[in-house]
N, C-alpha and C. Protein backbone atom coordinates (compact mmCIF):
# COMPACT_ATOMS: atom_id res chain seq x y z
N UNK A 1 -13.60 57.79 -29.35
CA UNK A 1 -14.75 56.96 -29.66
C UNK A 1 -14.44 55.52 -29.24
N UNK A 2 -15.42 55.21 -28.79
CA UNK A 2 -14.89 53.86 -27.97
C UNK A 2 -15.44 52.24 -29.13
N UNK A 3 -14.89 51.78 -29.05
CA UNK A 3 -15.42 50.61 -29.95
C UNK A 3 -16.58 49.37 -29.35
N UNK A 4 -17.59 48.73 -30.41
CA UNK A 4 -18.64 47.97 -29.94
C UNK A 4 -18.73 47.31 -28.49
N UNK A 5 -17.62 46.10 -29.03
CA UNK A 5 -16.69 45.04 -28.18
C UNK A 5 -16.83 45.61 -26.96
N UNK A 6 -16.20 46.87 -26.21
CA UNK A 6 -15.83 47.58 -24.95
C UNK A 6 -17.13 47.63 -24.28
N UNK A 7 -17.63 48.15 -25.41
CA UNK A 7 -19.05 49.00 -24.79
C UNK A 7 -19.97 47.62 -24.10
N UNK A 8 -19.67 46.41 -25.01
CA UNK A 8 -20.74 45.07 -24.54
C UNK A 8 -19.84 44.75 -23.58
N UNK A 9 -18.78 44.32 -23.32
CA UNK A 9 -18.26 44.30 -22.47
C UNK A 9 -18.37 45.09 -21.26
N UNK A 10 -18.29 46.31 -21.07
CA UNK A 10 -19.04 47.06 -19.75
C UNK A 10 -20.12 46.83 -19.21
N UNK A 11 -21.47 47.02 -20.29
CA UNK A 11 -22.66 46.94 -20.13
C UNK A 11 -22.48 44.97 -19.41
N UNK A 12 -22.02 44.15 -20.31
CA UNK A 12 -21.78 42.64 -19.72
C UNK A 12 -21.20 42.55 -18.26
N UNK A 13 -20.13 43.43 -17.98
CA UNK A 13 -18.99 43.60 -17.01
C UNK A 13 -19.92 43.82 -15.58
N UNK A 14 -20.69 44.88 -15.76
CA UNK A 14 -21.47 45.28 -14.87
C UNK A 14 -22.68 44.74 -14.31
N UNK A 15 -23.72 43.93 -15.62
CA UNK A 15 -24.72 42.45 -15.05
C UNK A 15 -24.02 41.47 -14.27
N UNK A 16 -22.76 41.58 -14.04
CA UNK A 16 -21.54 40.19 -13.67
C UNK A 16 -21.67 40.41 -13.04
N UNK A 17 -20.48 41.97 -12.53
CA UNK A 17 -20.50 42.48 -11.15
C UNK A 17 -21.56 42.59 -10.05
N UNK A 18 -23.15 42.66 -10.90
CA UNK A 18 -24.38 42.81 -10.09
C UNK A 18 -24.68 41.52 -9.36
N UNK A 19 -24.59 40.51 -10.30
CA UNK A 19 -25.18 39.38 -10.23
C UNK A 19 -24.09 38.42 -9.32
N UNK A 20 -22.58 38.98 -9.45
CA UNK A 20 -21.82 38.33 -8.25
C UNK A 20 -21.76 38.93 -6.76
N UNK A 21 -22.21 40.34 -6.52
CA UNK A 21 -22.51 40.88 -5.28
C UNK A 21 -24.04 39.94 -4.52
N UNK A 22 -24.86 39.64 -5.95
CA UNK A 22 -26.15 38.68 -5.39
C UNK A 22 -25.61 37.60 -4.43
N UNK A 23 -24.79 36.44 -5.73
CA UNK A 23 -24.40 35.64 -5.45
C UNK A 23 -23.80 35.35 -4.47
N UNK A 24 -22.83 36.58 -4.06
CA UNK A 24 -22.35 35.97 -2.44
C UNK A 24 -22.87 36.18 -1.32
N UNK A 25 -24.22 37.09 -1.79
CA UNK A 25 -25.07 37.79 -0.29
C UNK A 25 -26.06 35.90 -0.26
N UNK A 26 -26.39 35.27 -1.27
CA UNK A 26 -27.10 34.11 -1.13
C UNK A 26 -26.27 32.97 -0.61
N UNK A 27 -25.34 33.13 -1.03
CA UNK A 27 -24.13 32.04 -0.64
C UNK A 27 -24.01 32.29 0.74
N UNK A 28 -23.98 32.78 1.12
CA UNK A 28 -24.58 33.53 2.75
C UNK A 28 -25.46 33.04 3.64
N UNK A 29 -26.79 32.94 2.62
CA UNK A 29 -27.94 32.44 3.07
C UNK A 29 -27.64 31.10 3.51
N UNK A 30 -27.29 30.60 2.05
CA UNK A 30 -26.77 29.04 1.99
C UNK A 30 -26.29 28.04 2.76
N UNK A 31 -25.10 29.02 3.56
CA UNK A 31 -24.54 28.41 4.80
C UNK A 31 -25.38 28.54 5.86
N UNK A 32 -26.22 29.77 6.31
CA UNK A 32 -27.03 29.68 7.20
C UNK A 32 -28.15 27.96 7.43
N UNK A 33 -28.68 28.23 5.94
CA UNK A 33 -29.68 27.28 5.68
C UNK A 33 -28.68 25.65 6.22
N UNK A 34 -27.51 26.03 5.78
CA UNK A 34 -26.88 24.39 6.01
C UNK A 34 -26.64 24.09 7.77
N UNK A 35 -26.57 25.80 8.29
CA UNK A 35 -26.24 25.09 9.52
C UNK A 35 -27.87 24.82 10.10
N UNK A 36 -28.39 25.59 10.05
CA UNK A 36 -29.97 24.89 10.26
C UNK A 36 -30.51 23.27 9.89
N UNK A 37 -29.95 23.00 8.93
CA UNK A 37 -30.73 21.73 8.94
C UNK A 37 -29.32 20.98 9.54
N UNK A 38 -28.26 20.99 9.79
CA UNK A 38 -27.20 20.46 10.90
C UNK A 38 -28.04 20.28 12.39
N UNK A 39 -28.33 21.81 12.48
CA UNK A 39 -28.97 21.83 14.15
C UNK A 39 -29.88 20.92 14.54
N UNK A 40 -31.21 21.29 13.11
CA UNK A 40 -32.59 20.29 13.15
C UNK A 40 -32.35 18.80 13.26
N UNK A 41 -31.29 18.14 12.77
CA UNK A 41 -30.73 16.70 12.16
C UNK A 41 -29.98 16.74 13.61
N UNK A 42 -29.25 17.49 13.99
CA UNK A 42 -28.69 16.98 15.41
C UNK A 42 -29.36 16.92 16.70
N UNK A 43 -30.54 18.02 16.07
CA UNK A 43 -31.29 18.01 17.74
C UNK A 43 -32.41 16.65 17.64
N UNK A 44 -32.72 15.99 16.55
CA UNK A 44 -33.48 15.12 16.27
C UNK A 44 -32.74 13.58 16.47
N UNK A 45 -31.31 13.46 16.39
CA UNK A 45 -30.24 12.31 16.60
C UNK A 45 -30.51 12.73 18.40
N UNK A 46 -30.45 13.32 19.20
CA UNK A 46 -30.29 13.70 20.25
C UNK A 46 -31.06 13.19 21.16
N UNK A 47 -32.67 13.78 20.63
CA UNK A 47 -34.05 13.62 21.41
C UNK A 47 -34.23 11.69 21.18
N UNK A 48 -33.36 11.35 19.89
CA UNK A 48 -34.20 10.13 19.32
C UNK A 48 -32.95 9.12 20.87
N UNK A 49 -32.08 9.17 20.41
CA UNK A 49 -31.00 8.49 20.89
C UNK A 49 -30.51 8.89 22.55
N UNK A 50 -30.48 10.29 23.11
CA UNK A 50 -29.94 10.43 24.65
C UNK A 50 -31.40 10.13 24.90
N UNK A 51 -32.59 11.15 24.31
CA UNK A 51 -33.76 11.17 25.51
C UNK A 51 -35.15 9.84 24.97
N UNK A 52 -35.09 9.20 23.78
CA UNK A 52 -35.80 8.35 23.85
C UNK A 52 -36.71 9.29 23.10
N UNK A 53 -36.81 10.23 22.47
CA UNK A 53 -37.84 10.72 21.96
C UNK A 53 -37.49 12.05 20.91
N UNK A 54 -37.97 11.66 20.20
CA UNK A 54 -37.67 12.44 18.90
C UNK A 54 -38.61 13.69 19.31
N UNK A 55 -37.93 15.03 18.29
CA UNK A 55 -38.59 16.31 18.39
C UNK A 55 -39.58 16.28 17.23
N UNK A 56 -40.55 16.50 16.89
CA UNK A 56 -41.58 16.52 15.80
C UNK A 56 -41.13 17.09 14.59
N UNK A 57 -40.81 18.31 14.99
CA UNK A 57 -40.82 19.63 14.08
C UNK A 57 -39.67 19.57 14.25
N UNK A 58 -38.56 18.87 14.60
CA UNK A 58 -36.92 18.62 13.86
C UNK A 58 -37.09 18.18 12.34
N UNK A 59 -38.24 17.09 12.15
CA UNK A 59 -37.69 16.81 11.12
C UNK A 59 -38.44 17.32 9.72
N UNK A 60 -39.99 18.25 10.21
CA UNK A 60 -40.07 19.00 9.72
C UNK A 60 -39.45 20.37 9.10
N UNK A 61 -38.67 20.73 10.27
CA UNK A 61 -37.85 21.71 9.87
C UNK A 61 -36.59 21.33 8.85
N UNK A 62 -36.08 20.37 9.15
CA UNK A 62 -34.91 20.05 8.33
C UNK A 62 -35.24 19.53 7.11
N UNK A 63 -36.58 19.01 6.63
CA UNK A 63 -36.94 18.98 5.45
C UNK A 63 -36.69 20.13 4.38
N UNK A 64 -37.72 21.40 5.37
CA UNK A 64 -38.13 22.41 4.57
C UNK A 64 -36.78 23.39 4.63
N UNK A 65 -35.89 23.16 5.60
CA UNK A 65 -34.25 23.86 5.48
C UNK A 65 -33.28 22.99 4.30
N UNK A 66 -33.52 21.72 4.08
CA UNK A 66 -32.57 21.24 3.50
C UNK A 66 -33.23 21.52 2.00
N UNK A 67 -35.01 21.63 1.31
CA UNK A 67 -35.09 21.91 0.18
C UNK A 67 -34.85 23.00 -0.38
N UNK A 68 -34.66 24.28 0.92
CA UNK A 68 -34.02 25.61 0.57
C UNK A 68 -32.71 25.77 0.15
N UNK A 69 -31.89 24.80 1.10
CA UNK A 69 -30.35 24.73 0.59
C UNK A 69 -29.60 24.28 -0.68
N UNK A 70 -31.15 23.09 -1.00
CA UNK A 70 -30.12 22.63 -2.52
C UNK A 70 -30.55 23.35 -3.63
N UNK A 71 -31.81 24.03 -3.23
CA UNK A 71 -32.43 24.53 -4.85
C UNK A 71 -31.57 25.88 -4.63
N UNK A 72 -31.33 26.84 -3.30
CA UNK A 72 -31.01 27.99 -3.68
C UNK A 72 -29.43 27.53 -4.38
N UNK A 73 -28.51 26.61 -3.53
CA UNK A 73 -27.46 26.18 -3.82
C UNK A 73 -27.33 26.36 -5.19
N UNK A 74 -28.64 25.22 -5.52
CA UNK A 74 -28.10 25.16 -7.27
C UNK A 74 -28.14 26.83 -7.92
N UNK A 75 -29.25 27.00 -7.66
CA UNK A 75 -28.89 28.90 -8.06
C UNK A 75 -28.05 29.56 -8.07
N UNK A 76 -27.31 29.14 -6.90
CA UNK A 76 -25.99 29.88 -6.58
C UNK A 76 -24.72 29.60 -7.35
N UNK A 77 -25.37 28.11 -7.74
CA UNK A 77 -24.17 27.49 -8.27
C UNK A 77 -24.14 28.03 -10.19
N UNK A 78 -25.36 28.20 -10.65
CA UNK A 78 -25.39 28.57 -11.99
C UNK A 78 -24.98 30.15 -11.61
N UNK A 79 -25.35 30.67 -11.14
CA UNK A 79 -24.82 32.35 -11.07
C UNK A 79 -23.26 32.37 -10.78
N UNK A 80 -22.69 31.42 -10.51
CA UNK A 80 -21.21 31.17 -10.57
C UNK A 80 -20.48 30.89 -11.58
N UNK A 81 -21.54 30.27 -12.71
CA UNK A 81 -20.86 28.89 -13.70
C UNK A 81 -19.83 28.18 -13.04
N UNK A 82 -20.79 27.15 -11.94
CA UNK A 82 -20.08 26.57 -11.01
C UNK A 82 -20.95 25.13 -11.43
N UNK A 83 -22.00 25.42 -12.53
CA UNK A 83 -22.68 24.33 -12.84
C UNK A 83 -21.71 22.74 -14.06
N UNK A 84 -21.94 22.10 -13.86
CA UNK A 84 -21.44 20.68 -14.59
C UNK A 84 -21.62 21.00 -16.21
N UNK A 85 -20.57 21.05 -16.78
CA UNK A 85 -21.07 20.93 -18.34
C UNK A 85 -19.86 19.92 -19.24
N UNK A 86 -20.45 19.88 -20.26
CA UNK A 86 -19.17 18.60 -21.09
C UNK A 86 -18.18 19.46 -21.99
N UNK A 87 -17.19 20.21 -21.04
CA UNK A 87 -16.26 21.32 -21.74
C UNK A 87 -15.42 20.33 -23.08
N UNK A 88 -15.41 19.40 -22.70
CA UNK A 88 -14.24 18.39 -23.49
C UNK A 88 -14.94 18.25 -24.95
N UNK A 89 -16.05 18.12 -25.14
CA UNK A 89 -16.85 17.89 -26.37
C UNK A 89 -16.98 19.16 -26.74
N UNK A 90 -17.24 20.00 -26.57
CA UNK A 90 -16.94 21.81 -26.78
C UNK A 90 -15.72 21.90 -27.61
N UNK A 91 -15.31 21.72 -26.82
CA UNK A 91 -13.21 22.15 -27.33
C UNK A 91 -13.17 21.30 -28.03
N UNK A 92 -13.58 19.88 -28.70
CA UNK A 92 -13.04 19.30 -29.65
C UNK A 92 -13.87 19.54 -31.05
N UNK A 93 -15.38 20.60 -31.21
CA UNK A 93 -16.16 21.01 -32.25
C UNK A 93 -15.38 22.35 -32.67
N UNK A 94 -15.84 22.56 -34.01
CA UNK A 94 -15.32 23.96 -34.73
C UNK A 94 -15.51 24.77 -33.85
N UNK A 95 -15.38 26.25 -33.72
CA UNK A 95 -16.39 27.42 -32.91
C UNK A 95 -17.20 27.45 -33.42
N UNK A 96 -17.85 27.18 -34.25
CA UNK A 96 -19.32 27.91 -34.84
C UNK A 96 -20.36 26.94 -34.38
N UNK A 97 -19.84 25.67 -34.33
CA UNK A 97 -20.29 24.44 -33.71
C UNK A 97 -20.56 24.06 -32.44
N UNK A 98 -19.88 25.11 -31.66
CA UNK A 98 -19.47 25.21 -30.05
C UNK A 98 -20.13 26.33 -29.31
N UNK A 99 -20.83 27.34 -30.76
CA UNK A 99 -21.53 28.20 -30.21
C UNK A 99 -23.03 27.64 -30.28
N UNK A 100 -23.10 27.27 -31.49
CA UNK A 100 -24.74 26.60 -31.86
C UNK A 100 -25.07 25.02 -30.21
N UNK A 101 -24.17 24.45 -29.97
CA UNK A 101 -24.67 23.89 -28.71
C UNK A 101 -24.78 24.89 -27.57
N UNK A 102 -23.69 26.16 -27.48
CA UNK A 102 -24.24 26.88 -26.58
C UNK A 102 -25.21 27.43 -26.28
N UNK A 103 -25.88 27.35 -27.74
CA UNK A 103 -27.64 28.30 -27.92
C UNK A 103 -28.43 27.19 -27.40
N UNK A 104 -28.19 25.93 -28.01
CA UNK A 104 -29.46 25.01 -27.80
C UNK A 104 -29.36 25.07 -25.90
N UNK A 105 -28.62 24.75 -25.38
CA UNK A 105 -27.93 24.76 -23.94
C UNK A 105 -29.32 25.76 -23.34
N UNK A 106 -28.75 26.85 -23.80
CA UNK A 106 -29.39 28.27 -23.22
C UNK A 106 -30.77 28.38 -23.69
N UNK A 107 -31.34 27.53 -25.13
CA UNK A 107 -32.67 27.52 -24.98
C UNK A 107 -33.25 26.23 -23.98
N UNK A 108 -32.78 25.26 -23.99
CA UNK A 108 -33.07 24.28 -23.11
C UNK A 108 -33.38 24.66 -21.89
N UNK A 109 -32.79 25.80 -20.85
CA UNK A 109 -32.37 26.43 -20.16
C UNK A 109 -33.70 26.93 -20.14
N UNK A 110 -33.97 28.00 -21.31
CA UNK A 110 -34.94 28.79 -20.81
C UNK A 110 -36.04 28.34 -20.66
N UNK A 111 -36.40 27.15 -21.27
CA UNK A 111 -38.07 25.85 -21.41
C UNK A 111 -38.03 25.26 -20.30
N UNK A 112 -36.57 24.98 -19.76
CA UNK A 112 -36.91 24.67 -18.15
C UNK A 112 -37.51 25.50 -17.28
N UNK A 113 -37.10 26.91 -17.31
CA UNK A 113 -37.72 27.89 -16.25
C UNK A 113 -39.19 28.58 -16.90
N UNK A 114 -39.57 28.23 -17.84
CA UNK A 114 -40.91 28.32 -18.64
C UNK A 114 -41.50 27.10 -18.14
N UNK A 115 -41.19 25.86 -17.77
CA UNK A 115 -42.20 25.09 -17.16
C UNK A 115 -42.37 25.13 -16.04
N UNK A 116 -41.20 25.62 -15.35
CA UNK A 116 -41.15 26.01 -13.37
C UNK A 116 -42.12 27.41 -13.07
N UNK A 117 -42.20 27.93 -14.52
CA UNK A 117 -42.98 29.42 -13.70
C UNK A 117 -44.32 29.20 -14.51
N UNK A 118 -44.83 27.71 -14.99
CA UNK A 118 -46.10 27.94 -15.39
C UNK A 118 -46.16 27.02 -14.11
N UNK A 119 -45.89 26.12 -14.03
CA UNK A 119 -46.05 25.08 -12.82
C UNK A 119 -46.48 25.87 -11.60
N UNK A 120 -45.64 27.05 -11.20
CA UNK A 120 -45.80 27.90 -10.14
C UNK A 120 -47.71 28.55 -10.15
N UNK A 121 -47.80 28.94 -11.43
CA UNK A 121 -49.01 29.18 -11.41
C UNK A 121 -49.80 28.21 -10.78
N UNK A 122 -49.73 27.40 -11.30
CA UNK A 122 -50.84 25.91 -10.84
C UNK A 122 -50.92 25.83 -9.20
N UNK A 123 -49.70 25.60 -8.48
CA UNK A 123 -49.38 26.20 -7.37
C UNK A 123 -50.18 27.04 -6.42
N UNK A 124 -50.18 28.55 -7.22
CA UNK A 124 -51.18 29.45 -6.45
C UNK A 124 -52.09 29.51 -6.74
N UNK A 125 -52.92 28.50 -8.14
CA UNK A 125 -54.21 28.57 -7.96
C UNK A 125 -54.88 27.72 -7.39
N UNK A 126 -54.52 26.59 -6.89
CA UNK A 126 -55.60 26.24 -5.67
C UNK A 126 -54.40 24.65 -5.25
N UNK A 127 -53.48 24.97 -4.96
CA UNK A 127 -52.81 23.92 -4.29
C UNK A 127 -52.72 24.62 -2.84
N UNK A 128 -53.67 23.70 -1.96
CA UNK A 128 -53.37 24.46 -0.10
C UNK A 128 -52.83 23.42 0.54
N UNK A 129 -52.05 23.26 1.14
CA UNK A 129 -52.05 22.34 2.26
C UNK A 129 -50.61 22.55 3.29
N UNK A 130 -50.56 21.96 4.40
CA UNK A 130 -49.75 22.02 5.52
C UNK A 130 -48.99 20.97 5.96
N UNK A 131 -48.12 21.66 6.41
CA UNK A 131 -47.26 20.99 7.20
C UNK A 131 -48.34 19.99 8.69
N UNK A 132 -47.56 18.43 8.86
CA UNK A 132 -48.68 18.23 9.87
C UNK A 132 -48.37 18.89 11.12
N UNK A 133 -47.15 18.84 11.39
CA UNK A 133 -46.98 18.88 12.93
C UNK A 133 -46.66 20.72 13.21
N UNK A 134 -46.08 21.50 12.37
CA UNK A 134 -45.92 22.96 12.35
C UNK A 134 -46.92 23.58 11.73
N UNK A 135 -47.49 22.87 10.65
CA UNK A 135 -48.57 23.96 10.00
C UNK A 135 -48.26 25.12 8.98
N UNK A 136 -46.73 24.81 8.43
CA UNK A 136 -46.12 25.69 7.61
C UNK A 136 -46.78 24.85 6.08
N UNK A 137 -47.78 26.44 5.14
CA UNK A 137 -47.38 25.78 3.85
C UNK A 137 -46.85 25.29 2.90
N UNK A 138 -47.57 24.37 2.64
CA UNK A 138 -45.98 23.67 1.39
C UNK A 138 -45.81 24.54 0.70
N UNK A 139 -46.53 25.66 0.15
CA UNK A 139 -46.21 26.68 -0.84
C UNK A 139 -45.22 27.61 -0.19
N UNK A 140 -44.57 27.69 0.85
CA UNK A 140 -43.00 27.83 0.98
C UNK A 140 -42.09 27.11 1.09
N UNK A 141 -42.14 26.35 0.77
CA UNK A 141 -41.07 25.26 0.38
C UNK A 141 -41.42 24.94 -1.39
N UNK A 142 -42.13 25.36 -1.60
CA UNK A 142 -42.02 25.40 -3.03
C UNK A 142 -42.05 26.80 -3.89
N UNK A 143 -41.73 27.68 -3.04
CA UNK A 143 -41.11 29.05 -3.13
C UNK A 143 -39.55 28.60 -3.88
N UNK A 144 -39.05 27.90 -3.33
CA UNK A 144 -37.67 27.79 -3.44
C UNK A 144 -37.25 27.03 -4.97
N UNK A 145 -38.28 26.13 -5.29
CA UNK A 145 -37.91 26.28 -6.82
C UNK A 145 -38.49 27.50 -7.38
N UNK A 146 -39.31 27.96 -7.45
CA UNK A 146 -39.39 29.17 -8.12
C UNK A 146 -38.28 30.40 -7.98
N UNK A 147 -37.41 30.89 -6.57
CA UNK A 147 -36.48 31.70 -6.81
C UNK A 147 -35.17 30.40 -7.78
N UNK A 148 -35.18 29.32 -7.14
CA UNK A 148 -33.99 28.72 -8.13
C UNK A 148 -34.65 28.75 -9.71
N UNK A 149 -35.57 28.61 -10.31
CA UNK A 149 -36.22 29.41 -11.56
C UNK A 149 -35.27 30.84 -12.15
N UNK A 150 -35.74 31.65 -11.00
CA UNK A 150 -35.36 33.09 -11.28
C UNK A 150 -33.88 33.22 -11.20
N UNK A 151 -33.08 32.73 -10.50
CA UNK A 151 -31.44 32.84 -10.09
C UNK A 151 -30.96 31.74 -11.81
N UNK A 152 -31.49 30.63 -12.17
CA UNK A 152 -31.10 29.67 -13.40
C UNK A 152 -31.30 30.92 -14.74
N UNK A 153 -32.91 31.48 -14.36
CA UNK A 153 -32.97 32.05 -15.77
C UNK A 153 -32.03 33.68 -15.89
N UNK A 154 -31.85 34.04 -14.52
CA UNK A 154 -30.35 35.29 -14.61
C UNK A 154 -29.58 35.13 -15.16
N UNK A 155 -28.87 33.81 -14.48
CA UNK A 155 -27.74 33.39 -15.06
C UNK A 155 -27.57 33.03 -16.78
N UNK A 156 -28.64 32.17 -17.20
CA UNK A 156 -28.65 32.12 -18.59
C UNK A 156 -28.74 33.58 -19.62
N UNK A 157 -29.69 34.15 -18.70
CA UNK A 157 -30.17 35.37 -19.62
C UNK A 157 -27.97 36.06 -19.22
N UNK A 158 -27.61 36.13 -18.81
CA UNK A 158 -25.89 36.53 -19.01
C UNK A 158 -25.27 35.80 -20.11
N UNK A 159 -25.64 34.55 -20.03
CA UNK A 159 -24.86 33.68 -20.93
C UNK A 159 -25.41 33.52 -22.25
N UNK A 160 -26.83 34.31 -22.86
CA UNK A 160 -27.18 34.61 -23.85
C UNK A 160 -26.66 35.90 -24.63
N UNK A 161 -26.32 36.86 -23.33
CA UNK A 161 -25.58 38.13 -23.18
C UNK A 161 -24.60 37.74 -23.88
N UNK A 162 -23.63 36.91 -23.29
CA UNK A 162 -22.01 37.07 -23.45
C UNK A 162 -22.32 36.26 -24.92
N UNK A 163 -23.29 35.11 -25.66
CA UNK A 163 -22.34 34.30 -26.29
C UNK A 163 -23.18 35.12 -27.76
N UNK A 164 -24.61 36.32 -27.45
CA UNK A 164 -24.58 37.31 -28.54
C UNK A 164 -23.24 38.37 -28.48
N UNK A 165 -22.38 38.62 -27.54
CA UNK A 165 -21.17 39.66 -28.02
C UNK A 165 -20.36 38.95 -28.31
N UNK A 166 -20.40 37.41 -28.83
CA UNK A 166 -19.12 36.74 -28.89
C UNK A 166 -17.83 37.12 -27.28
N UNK A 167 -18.75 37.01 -26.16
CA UNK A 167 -17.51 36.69 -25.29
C UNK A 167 -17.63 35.47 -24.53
N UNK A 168 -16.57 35.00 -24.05
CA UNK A 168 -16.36 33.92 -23.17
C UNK A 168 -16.81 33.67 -22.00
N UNK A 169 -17.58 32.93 -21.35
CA UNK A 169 -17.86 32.63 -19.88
C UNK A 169 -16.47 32.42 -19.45
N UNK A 170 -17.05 33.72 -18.17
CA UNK A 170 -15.34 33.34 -17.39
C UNK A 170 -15.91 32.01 -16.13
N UNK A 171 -14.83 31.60 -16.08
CA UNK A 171 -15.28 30.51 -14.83
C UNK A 171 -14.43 31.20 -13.29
């Protein structure tokens, strides 16, 4: 018979394992996205400076590549617990004290991605408009907070996981 602890631990072990096979297929993306807005930013230094004339849709593109890179980034970066927190003020409260900021943390957490996915609504109900010079909608480039939404509230929904079985975020 196997005991509680194990069993949350597996069932925990295995959202990890899922959610770190994500994480490095996006981390993936990530670099793609970075060398893209490198290319866009260099071919735009290029046209402006050798040929006297800037490319249009360089710097369109490197807009809408560079807002993909930091929001998925940050996604990537909470599905890591690669995110910034004040460990030092943690470790110097009781545990019981260290768990109750971990809740407020993780509800804070979740009211953020409760205002990003009502916001999103507003979004698709009648926000239209374009890019000038490509004609790409802004509502893909504002795709990208909504998956960084969904990748923030994964990650929390784990860290609500681990700190109801009483386990530790591994870093």
């Amino acid at each position: 018979m196997s005991n509680g602890r194990s069993d949350k631990r597996g069932f925990i072990g295995g959202v990890e394992r899922g959610l770190d096979y994500m994480r490095k297929f996006l981390l993936v993306i990530v670099g793609l996205l970075t060398i893209a807005v490198f290319f866009c930013v260099s071919a735009n230094v290029f046209g402006r400076f050798v040929l006297n004339s800037s490319y249009p849709w360089a710097e369109e593109m490197s807009r809408f590549f560079f807002i993909w890179t930091v929001l998925l980034g940050a996604g990537v970066a909470c599905l890591g617990n690669e995110n910034v927190t004040l460990e030092f003020v943690r470790e110097r409260v009781p545990a019981v004290v260290g768990r109750l900021f971990d809740l407020i943390r993780i509800l804070v957490i979740y009211a953020i991605c409760i205002v990003i996915f009502l916001a999103w609504q507003d979004v698709l109900a009648g926000f239209v408009s374009f890019t000038p010079i490509l004609g790409i909608p802004h509502t893909w480039m504002f795709v990208a907070m909504l998956v960084f939404a969904v990748l923030m509230f994964l990650a929390n929904t784990l860290d609500l996981l681990r700190l109801g079985a009483g386990l530790k975020k591994e870093h």
